[in-house]
Protein backbone atom coordinates (compact mmCIF):
# COMPACT_ATOMS: atom_id res chain seq x y z
CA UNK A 1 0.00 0.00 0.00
CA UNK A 2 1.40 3.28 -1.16
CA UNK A 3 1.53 6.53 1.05
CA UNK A 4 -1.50 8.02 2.16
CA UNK A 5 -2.22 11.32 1.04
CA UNK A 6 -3.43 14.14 3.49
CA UNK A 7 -6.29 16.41 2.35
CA UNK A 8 -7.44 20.15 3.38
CA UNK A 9 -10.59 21.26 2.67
CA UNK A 10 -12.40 24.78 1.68
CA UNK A 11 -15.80 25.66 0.34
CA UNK A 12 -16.64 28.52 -2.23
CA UNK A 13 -20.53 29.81 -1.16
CA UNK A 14 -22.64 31.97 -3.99
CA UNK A 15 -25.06 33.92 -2.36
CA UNK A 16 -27.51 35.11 -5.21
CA UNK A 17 -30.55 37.49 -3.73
CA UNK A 18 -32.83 39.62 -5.53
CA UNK A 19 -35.95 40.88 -6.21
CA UNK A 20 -37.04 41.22 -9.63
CA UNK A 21 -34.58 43.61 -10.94
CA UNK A 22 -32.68 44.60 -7.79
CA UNK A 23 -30.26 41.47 -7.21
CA UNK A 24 -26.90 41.04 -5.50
CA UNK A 25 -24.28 38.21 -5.41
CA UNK A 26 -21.36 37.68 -3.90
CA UNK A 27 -18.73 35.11 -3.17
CA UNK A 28 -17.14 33.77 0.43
CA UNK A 29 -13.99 31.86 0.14
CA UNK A 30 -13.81 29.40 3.58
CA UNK A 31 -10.50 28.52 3.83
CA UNK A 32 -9.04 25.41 5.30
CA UNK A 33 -7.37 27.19 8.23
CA UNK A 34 -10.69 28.65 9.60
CA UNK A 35 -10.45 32.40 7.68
CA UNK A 36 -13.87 33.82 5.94
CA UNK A 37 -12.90 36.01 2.58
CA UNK A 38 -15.62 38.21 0.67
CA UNK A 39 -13.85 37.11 -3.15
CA UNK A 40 -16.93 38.47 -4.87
CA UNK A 41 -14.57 41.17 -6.79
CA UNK A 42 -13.03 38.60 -8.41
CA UNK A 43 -15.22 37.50 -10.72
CA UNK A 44 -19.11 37.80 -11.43
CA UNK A 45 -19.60 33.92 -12.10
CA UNK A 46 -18.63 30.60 -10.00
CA UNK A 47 -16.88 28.96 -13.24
CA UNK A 48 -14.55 31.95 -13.01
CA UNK A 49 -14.36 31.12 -8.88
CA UNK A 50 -13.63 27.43 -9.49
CA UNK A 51 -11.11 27.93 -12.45
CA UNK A 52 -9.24 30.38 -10.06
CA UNK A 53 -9.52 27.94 -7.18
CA UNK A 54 -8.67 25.25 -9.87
CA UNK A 55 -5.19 26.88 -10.79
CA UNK A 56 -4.32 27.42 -6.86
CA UNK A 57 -4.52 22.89 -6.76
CA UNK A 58 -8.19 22.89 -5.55
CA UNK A 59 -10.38 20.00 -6.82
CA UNK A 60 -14.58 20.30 -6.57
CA UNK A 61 -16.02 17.78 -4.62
CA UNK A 62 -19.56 18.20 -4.07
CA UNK A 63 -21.89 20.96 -5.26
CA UNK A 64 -25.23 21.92 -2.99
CA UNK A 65 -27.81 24.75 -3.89
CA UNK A 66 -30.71 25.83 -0.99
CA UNK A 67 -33.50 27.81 -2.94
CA UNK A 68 -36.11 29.93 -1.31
CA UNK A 69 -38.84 31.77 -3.42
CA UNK A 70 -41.47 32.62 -0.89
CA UNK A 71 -40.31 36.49 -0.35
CA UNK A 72 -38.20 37.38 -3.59
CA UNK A 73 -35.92 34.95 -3.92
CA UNK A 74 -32.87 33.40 -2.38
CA UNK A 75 -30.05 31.33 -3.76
CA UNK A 76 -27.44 29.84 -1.69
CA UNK A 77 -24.71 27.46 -3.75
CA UNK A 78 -22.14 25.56 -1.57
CA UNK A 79 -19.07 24.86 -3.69
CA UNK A 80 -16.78 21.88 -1.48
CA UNK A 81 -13.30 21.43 -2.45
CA UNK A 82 -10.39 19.77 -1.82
CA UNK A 83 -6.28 19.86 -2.37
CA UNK A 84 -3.56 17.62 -1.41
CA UNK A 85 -1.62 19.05 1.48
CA UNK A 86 1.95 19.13 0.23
């Protein structure tokens, strides 16, 4: 059996919410040492979030999206990833 590899973990959240025309999203980078980042000035979609987090080693795990349409409406979208601690 070969070595075993160590993981960290982060997760890339899209918060999308909006009323007709007035919307707003932004971007929070968890990190795997604890640390909360608004990274919505880097880019306006999550492709150009993951490609970013792609080039930096991170892989996408799992993908989760919470929807709530009662009063406007709500998106949340929970990117997981992972990297290889070196």
């Amino acid at each position: 059996m070969g070595p075993m590899v160590a993981w960290e973990y982060a997760l890339l959240v899209r918060r999308y919410q909006g009323q007709g025309r007035n919307f707003h999203v932004s971007f929070v980078w968890y990190g795997p040492d604890g640390s909360r980042k608004d990274i919505t000035a880097y880019g306006d979609t999550a492709i150009a979030h993951l490609n970013r987090a792609g080039r930096e080693g991170w892989e996408l795990v799992s993908a989760a999206e919470d929807v709530n349409n009662v009063q406007g409406s709500t998106e949340v979208h929970r990117y997981h990833l992972k990297r290889p601690i070196a």
